[in-house]
Protein backbone atom coordinates (compact mmCIF):
# COMPACT_ATOMS: atom_id res chain seq x y z
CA UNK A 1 1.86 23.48 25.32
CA UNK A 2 0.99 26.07 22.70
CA UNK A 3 0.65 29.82 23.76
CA UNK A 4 -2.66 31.67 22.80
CA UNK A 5 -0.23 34.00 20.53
CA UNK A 6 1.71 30.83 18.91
CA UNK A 7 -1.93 29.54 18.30
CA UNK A 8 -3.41 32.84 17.13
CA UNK A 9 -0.24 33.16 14.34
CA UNK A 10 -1.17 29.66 13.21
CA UNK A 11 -5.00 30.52 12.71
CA UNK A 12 -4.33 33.42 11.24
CA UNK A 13 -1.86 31.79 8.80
CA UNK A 14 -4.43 28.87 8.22
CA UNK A 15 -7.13 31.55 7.44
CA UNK A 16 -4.61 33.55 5.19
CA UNK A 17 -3.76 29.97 3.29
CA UNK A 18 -7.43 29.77 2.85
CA UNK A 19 -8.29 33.41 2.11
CA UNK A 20 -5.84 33.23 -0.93
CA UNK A 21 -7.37 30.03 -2.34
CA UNK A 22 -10.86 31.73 -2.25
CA UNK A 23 -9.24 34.54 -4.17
CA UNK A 24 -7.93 32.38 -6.78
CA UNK A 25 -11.30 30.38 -7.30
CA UNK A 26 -13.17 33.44 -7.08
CA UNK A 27 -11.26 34.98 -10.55
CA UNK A 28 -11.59 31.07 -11.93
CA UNK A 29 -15.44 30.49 -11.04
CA UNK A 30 -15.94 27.26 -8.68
CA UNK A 31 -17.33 25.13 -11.22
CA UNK A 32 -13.69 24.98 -13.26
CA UNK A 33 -11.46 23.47 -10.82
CA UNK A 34 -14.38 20.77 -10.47
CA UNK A 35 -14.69 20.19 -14.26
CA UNK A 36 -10.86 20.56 -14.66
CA UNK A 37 -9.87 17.68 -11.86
CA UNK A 38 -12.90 15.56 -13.75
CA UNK A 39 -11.63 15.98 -16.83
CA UNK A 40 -7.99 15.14 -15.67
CA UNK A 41 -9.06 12.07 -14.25
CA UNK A 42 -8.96 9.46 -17.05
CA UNK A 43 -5.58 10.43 -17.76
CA UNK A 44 -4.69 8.99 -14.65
CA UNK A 45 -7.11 6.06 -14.94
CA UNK A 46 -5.81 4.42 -18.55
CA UNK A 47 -2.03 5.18 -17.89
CA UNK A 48 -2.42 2.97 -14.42
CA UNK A 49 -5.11 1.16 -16.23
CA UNK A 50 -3.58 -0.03 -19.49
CA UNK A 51 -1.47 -2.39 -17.85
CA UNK A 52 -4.35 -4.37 -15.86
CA UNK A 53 -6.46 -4.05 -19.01
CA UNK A 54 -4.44 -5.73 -21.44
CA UNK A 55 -2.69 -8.41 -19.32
CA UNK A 56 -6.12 -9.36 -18.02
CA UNK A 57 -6.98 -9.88 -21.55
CA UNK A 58 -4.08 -11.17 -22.93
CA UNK A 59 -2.22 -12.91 -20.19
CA UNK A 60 0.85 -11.43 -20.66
CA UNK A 61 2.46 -8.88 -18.15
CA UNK A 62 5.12 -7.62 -20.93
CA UNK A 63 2.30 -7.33 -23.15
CA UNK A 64 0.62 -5.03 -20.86
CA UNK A 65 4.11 -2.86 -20.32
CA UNK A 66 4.69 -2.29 -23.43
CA UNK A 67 1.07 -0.98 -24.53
CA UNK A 68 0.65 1.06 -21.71
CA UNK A 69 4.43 2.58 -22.60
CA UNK A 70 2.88 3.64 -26.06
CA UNK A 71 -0.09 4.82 -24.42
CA UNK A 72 2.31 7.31 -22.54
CA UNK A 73 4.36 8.28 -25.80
CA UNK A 74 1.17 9.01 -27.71
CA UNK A 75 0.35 11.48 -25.09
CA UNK A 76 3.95 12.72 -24.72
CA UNK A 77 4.59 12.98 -28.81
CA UNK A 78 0.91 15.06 -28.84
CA UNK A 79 0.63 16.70 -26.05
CA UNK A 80 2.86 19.97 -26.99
CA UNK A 81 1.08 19.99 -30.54
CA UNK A 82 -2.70 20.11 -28.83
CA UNK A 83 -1.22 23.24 -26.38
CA UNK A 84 0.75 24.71 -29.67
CA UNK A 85 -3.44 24.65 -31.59
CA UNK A 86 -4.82 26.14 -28.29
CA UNK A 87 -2.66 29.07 -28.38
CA UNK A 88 -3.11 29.05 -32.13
CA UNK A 89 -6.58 28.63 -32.35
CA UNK A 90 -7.61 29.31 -28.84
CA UNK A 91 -8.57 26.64 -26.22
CA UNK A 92 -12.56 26.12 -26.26
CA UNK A 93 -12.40 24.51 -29.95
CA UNK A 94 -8.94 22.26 -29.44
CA UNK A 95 -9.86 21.23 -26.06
CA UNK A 96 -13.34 19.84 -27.09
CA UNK A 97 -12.74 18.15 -30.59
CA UNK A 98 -9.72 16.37 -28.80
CA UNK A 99 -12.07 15.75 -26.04
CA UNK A 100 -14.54 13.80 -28.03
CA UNK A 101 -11.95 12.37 -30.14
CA UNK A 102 -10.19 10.88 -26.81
CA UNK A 103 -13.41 9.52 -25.86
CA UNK A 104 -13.89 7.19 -28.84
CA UNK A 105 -10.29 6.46 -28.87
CA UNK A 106 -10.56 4.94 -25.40
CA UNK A 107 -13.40 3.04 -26.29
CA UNK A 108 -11.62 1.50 -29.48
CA UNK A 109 -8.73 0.59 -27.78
CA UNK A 110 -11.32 -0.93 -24.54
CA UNK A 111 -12.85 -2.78 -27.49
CA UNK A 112 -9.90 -3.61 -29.13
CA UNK A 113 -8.74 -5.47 -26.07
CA UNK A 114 -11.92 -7.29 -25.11
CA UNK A 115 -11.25 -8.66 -28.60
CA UNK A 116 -7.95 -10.09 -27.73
CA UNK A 117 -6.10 -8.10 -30.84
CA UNK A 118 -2.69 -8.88 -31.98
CA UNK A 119 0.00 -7.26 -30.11
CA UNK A 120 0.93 -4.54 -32.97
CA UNK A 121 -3.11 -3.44 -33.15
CA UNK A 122 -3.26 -3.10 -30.02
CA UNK A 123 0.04 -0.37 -29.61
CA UNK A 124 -1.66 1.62 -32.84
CA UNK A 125 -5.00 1.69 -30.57
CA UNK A 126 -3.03 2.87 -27.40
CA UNK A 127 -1.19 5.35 -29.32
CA UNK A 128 -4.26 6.77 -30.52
CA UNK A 129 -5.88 6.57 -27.20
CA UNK A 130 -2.74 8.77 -25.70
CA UNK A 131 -2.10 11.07 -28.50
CA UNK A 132 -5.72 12.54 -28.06
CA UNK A 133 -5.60 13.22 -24.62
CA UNK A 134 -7.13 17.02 -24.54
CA UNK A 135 -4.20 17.95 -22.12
CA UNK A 136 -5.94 19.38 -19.73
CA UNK A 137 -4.32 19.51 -16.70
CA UNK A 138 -1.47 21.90 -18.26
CA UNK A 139 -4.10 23.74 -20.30
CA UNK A 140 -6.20 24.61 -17.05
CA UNK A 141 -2.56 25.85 -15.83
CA UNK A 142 -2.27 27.99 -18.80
CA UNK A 143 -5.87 29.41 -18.97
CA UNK A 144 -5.64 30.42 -14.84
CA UNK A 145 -2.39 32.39 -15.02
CA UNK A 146 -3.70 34.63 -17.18
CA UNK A 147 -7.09 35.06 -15.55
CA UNK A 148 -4.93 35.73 -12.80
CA UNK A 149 -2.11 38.07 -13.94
CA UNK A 150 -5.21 40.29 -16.14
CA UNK A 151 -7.06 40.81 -12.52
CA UNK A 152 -3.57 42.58 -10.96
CA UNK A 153 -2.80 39.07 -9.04
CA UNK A 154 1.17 38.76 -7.94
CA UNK A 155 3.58 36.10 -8.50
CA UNK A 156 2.24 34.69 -4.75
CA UNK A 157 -1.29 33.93 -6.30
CA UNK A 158 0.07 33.04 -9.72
CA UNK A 159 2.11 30.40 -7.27
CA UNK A 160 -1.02 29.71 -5.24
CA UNK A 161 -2.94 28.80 -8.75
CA UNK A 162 0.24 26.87 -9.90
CA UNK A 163 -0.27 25.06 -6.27
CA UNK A 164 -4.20 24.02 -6.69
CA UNK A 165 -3.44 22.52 -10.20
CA UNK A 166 -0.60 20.23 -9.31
CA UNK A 167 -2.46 19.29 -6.11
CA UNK A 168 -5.37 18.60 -8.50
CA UNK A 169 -2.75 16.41 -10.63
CA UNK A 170 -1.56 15.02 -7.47
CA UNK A 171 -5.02 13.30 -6.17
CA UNK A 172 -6.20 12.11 -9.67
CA UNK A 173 -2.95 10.09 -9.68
CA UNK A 174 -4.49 8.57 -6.26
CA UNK A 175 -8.07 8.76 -7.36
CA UNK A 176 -7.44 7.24 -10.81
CA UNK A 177 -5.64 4.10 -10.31
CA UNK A 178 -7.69 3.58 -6.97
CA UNK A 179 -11.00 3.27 -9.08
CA UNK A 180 -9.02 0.95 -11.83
CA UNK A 181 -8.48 -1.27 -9.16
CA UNK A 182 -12.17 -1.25 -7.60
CA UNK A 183 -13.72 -2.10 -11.49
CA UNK A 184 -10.99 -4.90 -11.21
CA UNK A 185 -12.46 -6.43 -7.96
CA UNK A 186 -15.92 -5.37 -9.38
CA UNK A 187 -15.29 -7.38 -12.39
CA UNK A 188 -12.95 -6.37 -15.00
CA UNK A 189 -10.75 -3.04 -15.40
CA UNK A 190 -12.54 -2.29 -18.76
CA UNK A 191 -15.36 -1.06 -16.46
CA UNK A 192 -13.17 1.95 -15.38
CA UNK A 193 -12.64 2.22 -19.24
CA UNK A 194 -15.68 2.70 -19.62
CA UNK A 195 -16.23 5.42 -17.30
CA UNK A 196 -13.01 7.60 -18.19
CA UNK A 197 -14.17 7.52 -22.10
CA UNK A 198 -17.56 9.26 -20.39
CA UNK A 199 -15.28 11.70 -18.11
CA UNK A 200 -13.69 13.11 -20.97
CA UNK A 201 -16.59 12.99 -23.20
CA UNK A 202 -18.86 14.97 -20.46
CA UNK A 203 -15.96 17.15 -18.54
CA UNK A 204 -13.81 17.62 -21.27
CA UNK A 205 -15.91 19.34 -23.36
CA UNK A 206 -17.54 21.22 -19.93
CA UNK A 207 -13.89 22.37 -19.61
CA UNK A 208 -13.82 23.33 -23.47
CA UNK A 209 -17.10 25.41 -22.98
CA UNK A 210 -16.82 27.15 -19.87
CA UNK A 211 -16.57 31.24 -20.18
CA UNK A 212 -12.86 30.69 -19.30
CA UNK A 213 -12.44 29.29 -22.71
CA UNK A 214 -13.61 32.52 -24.42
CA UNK A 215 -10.98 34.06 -22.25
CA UNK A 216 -7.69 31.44 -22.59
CA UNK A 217 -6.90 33.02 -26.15
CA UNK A 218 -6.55 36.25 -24.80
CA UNK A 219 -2.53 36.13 -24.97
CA UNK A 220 -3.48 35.97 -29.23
CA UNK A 221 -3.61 39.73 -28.76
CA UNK A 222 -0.11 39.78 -27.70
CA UNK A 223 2.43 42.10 -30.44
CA UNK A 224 3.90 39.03 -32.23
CA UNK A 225 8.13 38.80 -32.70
CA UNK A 226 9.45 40.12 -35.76
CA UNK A 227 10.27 36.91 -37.62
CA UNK A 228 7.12 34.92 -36.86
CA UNK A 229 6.83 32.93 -33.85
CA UNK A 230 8.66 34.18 -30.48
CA UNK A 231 11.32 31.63 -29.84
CA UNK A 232 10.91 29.39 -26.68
CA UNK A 233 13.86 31.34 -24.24
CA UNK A 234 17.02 28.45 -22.83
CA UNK A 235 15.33 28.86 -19.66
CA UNK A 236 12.39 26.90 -20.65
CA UNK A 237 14.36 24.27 -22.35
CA UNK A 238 16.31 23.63 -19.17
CA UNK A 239 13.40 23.71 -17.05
CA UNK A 240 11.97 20.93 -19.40
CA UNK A 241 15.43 18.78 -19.61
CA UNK A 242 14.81 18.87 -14.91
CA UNK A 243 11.57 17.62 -15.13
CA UNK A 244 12.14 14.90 -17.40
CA UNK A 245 14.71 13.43 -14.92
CA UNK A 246 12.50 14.04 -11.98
CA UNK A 247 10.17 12.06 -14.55
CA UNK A 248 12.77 9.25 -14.60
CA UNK A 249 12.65 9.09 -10.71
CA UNK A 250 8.79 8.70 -10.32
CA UNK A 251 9.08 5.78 -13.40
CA UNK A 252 11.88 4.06 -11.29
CA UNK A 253 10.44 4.32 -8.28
CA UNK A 254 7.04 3.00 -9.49
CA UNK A 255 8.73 -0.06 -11.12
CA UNK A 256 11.03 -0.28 -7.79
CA UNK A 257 7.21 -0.44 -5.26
CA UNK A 258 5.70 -2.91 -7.87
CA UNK A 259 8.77 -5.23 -7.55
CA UNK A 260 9.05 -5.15 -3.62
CA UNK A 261 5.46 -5.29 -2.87
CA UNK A 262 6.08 -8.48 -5.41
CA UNK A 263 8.78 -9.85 -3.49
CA UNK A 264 7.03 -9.51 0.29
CA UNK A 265 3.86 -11.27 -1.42
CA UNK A 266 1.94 -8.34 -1.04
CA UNK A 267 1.50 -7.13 -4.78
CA UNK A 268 -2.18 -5.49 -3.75
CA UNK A 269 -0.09 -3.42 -1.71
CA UNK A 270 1.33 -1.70 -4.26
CA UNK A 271 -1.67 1.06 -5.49
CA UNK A 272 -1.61 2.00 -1.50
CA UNK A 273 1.71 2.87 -1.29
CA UNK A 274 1.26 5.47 -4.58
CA UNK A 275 -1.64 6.76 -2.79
CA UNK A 276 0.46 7.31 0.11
CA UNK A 277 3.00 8.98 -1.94
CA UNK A 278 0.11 10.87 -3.83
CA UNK A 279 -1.49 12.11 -0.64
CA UNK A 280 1.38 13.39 1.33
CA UNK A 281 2.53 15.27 -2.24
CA UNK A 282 -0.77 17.16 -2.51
CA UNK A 283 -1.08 17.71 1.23
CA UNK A 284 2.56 19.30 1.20
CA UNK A 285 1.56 20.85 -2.93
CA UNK A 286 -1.02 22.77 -0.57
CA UNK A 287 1.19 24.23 1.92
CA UNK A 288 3.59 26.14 -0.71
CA UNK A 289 1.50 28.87 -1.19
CA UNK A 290 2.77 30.15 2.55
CA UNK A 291 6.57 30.17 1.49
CA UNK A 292 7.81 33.63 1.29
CA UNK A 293 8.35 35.83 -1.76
CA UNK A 294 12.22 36.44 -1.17
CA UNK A 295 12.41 32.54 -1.45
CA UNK A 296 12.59 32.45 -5.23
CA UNK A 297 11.63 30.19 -7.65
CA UNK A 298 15.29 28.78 -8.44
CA UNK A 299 16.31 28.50 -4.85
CA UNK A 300 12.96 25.79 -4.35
CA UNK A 301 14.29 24.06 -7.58
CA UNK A 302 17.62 23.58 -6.19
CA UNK A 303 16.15 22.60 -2.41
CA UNK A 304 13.78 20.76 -4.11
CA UNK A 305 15.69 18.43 -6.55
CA UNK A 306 18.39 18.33 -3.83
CA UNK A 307 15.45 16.93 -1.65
CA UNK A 308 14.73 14.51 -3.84
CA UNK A 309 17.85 13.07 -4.35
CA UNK A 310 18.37 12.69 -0.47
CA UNK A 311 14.80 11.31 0.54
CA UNK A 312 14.74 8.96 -2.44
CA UNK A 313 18.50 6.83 -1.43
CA UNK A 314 16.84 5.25 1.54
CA UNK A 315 14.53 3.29 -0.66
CA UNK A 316 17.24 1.51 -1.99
CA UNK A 317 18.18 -0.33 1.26
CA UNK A 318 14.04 -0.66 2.25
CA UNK A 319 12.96 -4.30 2.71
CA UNK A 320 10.01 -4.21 4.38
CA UNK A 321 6.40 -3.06 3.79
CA UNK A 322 6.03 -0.45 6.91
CA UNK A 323 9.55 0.60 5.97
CA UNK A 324 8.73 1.44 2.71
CA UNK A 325 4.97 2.76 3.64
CA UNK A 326 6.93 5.01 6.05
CA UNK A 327 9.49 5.90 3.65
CA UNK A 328 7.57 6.12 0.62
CA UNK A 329 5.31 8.82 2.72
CA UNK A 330 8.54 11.16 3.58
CA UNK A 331 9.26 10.89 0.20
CA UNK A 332 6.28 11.85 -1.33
CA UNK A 333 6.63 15.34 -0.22
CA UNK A 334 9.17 15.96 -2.78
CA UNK A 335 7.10 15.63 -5.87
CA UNK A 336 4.38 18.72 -5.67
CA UNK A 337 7.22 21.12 -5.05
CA UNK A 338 9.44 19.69 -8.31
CA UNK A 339 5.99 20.20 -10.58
CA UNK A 340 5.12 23.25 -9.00
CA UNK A 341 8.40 25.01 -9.45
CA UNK A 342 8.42 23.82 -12.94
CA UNK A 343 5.60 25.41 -13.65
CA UNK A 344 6.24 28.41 -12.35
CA UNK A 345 9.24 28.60 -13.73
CA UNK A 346 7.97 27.77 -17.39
CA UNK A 347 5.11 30.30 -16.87
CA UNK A 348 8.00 32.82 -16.09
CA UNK A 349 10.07 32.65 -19.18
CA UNK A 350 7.26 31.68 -21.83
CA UNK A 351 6.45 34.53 -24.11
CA UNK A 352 2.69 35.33 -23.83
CA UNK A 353 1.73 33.68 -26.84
CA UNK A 354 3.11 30.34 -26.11
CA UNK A 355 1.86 29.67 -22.81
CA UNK A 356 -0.32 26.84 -23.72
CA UNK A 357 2.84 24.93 -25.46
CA UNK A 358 5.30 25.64 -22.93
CA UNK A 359 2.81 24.01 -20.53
CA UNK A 360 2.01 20.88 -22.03
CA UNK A 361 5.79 20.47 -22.95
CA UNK A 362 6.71 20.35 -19.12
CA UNK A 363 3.94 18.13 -18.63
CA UNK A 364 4.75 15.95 -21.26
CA UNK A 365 8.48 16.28 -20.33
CA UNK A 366 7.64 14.73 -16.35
CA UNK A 367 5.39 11.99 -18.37
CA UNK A 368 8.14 11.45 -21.09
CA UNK A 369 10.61 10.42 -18.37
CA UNK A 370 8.58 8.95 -16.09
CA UNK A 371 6.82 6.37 -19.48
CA UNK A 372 10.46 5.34 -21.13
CA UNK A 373 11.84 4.31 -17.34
CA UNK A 374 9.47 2.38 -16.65
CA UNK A 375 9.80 -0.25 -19.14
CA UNK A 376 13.72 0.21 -18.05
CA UNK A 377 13.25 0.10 -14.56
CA UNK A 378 10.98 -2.62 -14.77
CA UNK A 379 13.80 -5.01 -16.37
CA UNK A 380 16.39 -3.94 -14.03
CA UNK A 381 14.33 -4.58 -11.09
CA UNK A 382 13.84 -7.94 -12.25
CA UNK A 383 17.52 -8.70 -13.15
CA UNK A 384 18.86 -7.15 -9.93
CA UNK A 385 16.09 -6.37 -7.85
CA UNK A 386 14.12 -3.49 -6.53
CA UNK A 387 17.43 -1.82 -4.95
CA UNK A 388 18.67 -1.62 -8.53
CA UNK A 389 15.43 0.59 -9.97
CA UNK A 390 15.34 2.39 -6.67
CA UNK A 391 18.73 3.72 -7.16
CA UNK A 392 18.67 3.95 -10.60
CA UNK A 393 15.93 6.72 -9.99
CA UNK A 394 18.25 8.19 -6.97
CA UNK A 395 20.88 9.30 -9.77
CA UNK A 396 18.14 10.63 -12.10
CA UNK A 397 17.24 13.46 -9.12
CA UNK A 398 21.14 13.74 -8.69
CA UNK A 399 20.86 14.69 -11.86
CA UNK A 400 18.18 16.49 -11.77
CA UNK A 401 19.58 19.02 -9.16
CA UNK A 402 22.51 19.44 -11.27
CA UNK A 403 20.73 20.92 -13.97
CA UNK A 404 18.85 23.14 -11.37
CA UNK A 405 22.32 24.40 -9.97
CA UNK A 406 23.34 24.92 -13.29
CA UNK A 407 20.24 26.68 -14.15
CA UNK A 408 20.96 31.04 -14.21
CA UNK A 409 17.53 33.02 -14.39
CA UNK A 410 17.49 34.98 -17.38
CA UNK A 411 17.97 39.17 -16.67
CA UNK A 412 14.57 40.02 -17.82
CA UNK A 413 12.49 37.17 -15.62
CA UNK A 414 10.94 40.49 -13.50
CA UNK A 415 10.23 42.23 -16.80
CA UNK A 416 8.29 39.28 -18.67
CA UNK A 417 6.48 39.27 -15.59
CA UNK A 418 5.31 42.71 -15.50
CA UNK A 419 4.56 42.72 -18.98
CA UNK A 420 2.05 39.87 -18.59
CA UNK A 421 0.33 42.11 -16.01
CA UNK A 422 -0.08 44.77 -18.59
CA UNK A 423 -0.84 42.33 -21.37
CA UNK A 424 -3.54 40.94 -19.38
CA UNK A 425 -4.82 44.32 -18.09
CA UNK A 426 -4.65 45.35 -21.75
CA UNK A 427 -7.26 42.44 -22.85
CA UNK A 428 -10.00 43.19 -20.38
């Protein structure tokens, strides 16, 4: 039974938790995380949904793979270009011509698959669809930091921000492929279609104008390297090559559910066991905020890459559905604390400048991975079964915490830090 001082230590930590949430939304404004996660959300809803879409309309599964795969690359070839024009150009314009350029390329390639296009019309449409995705999941990232760092806040709330975002990323991978599937019992998946083209029409460009968006161009007034553009430091780069494997074991894992759900006859069973996955990640995305500050930002990579590569090797010997519901729930947990300490890490080393870019190149990085394996995973699991893709993605996260234990922060981390403070200070 609890003591009244154990209890008292865990309200008190609950209320701190809570207390530096408020903080965060109260430099953001409460309206932006709501437009932000809406805004998010048909990214979520046409990667899941590109596959129902076009093998409902064409018949063909493979079909379906392979358009939603350059869907994904679309996004992934784009996405550091749009972040490279918001720090350019600043993010209100960028954010809400892509926005209404994303809209009408979702309805195209909706329409175009109603219509039953060839095969090759139907990958231009999907690229087009993914390469004008506004990016704003890793753009809200880089427009918070600096709210954050210009009103005095520490690396613990510049955490706590990095925290809210990938939670947000976190439940509109539940929320997105869970309201694909309702317009497919409702009817047909094009109805979701529908409904993310008017998302990111509507929140997109409610994103774009917020007063935030005045502010996210702020880092412009940084002194700019001799030479033109400040060079991205190795530290970023490595950060980048670790997500894209922790990438590759989300893709195999995903192929490695959709087979065994397949094989118990259960294939409905699949988009529950993501949101499973999905949940338990946000729920534990939350909770990082309370770590302490001597537990630095490299020691979580390593823990949590090493993490990953433990908790994912029982999936290769699941064969049931509660074993894999219950292991598929332990290893959720692992994900949040990969993105988060990419983030962070990226925000870290990127020169002011470039914050925008380095953002949606870790982002597209994770999708980048996660999009090519996939299609990979997808044939092995069929060839050798769902143990194969399962373990394929098992040596992607030993991988993955190989390059984090190779990883060395660089000597001025704690300097680049400080002089965001003073950067940001500087541009009240």
């Amino acid at each position: 039974m609890a003591t009244k001082e154990q209890t008292g230590r865990d309200e008190s930590g609950a209320r701190g938790l809570l207390d530096t949430y408020r903080e965060v939304i109260g430099h953001t404004g409460a309206l932006l995380p709501v437009i932000s996660f809406l805004g998010r959300l048909p990214v979520a809803m046409i990667q899941f949904g590109s596959v129902l879409l076009v093998t409902e309309t064409s018949g063909s599964l493979a079909t379906g793979g392979v358009v939603a795969c350059a869907l994904a690359l679309g996004q992934v070839t784009m996405g550091p270009l749009v972040g490279r024009l918001a720090d350019r150009r600043g993010q209100r314009a960028v954010v809400l011509g892509f926005s209404l350029l994303n809209a009408v390329a979702i309805a195209a390639y909706t329409l175009g698959a109603l219509l039953e296009l060839p095969t090759p019309a139907l990958i231009v449409l999907a690229v087009l669809a993914g390469a004008s995705i506004p990016g704003i999941g890793p753009l809200a990232r880089a427009r918070a930091v600096p709210l954050v760092r210009g009103a005095g806040g520490d690396g613990r709330l510049v955490n706590t921000v990095l925290s809210l975002e990938s939670t947000m990323d976190e439940l509109s991978f539940v929320l997105g492929p869970a309201l694909v599937g309702l317009a497919a019992v409702a009817g047909h998946p094009a109805y979701a279609f529908g409904a993310a083209a008017l998302l990111v029409a509507v929140c997109g460009s409610g994103f774009a104008l917020h007063p935030t968006g005045r502010t996210a161009h702020t880092a412009e007034r940084a002194p700019r390297a001799r030479g033109g553009r400040e060079r991205l430091p190795r530290q970023v780069v490595v950060v980048r090559v670790g997500l894209v494997f922790v990438g590759v074991l989300l893709g195999a894992c995903g192929a490695g559910i959709t087979a065994l759900t397949e094989e118990l006859g259960q294939p409905g069973q699949a988009g529950l066991v993501y949101a499973a996955m999905g949940v338990m990640s946000a729920v534990v995305g939350l909770s990082m905020v309370a770590l302490p500050e001597r537990f630095g930002l490299y020691a979580r990579w390593r823990v949590a890459t090493a993490a990953a590569a433990l908790l994912s090797l029982p999936l290769v010997w699941t064969d049931s559905m509660t074993g894999l519901y219950l292991v598929v729930t332990v290893f959720g947990a692992i994900f949040a604390p990969n993105l988060i300490t990419g983030f962070a890490l990226t925000e870290r080393s990127c020169p002011p400048r470039r914050l925008a870019e380095g953002m949606t190149w870790a982002a597209s990085a994770f999708v980048g991975g996660q999009a090519v394996t996939l299609a990979v995973a997808g044939r092995l699991a069929e060839s050798h079964g769902p143990g194969a893709a399962f373990a394929l993605g098992s040596a992607a996260a030993v991988v993955a915490f190989l390059v984090a234990l190779a990883a060395r922060p660089a000597a001025d981390d704690s300097a680049h830090a400080t002089s965001l403070v003073t950067q940001g200070a500087a541009g009240r």
